[in-house]
C-alpha atoms as a PDB file:
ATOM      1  CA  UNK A   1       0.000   0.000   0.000  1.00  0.00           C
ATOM      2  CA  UNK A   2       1.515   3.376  -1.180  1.00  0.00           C
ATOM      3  CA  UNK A   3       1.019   6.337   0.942  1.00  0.00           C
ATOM      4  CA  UNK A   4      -0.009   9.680  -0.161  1.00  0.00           C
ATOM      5  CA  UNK A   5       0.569  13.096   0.186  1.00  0.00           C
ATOM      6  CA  UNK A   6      -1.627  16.376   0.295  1.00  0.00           C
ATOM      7  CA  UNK A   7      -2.783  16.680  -3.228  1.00  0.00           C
ATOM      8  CA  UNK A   8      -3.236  12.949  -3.874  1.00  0.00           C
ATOM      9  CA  UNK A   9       0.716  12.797  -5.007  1.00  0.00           C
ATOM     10  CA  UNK A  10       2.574   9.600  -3.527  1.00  0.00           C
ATOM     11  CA  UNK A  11       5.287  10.691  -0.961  1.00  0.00           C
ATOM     12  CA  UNK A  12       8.230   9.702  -1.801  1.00  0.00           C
ATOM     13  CA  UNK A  13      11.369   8.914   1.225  1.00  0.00           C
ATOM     14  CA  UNK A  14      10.575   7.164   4.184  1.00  0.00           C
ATOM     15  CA  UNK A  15       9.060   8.190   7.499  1.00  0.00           C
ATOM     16  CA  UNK A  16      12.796   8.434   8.267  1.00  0.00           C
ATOM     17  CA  UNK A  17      14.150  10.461   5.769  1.00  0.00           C
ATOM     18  CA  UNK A  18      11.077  12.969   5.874  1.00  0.00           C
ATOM     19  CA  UNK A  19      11.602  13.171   9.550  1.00  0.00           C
ATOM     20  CA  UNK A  20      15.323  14.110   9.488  1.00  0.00           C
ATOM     21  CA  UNK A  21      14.133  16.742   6.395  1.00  0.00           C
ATOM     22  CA  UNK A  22      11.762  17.974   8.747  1.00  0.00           C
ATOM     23  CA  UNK A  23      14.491  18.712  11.401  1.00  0.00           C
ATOM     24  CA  UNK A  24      16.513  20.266   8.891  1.00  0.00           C
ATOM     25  CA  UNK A  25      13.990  22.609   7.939  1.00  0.00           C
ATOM     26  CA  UNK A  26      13.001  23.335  11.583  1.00  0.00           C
ATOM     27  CA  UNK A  27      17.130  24.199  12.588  1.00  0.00           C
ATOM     28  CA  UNK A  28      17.256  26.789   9.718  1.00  0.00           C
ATOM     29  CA  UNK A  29      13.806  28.655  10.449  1.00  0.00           C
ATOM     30  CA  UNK A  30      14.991  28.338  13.869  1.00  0.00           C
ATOM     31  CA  UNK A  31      18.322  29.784  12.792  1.00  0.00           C
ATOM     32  CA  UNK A  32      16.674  32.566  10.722  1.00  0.00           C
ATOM     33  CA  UNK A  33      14.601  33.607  13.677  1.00  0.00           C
ATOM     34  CA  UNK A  34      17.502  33.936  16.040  1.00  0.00           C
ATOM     35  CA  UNK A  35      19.002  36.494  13.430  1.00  0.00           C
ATOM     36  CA  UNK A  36      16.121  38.339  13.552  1.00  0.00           C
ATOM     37  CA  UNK A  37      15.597  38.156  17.192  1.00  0.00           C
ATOM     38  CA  UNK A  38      18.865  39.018  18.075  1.00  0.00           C
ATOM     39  CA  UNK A  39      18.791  42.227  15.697  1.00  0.00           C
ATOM     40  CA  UNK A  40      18.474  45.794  17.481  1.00  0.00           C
ATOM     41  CA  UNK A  41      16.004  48.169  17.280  1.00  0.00           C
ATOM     42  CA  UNK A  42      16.555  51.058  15.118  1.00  0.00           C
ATOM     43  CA  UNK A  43      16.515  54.459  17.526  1.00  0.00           C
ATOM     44  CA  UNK A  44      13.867  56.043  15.303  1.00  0.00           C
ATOM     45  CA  UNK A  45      11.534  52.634  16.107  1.00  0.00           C
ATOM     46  CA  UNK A  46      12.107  53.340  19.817  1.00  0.00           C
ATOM     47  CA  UNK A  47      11.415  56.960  20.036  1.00  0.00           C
ATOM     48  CA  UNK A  48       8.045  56.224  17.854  1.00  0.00           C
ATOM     49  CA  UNK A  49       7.438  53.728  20.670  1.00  0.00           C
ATOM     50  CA  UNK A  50       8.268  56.530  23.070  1.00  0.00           C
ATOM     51  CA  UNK A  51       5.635  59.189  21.241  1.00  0.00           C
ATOM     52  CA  UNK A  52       2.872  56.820  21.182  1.00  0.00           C
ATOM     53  CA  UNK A  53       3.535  55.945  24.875  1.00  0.00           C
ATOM     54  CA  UNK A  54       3.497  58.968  25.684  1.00  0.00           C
ATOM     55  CA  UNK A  55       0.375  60.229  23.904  1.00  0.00           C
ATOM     56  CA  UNK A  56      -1.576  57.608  25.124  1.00  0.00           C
ATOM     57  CA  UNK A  57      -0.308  58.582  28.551  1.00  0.00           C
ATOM     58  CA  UNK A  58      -1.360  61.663  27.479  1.00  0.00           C
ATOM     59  CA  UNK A  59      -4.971  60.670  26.330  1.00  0.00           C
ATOM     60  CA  UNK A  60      -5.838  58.388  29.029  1.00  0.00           C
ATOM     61  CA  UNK A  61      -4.932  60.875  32.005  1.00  0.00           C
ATOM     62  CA  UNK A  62      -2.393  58.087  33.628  1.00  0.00           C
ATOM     63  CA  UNK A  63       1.524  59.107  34.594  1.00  0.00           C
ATOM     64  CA  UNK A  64       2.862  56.266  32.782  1.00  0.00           C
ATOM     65  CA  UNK A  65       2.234  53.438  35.557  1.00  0.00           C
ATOM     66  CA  UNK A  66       1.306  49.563  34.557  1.00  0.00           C
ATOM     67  CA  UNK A  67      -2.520  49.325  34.367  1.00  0.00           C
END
């Protein structure tokens, strides 16, 4: 009995061999993430973040404590 994939197509490797491609997949998206994870924050980003904060501050009558 021949399995099958999405779209009705027959896989093709074994459980094995998909499983290890599956890992391999999952260490570079992993890998990617980091990168992107581990980049900083542009200042301009931040002192957006900073304006907003501070006009919803501003808006909502609070002095900047956690609600």
């Amino acid at each position: 009995m021949s399995e099958t994939g999405k779209h009705g197509k027959k896989s093709e490797g074994s459980p094995r061999n998909r499983r290890l491609g599956n890992r391999a997949i999952g260490d570079q998206l992993r890998q990617m993430y980091k990168g992107v994870v581990d980049e900083s924050v542009p200042d301009e980003f931040l002192q957006l973040l900073e304006e907003a904060e501070a006009k919803e501050r501003a808006g909502n009558g609070t002095t900047g404590g956690e609600a």
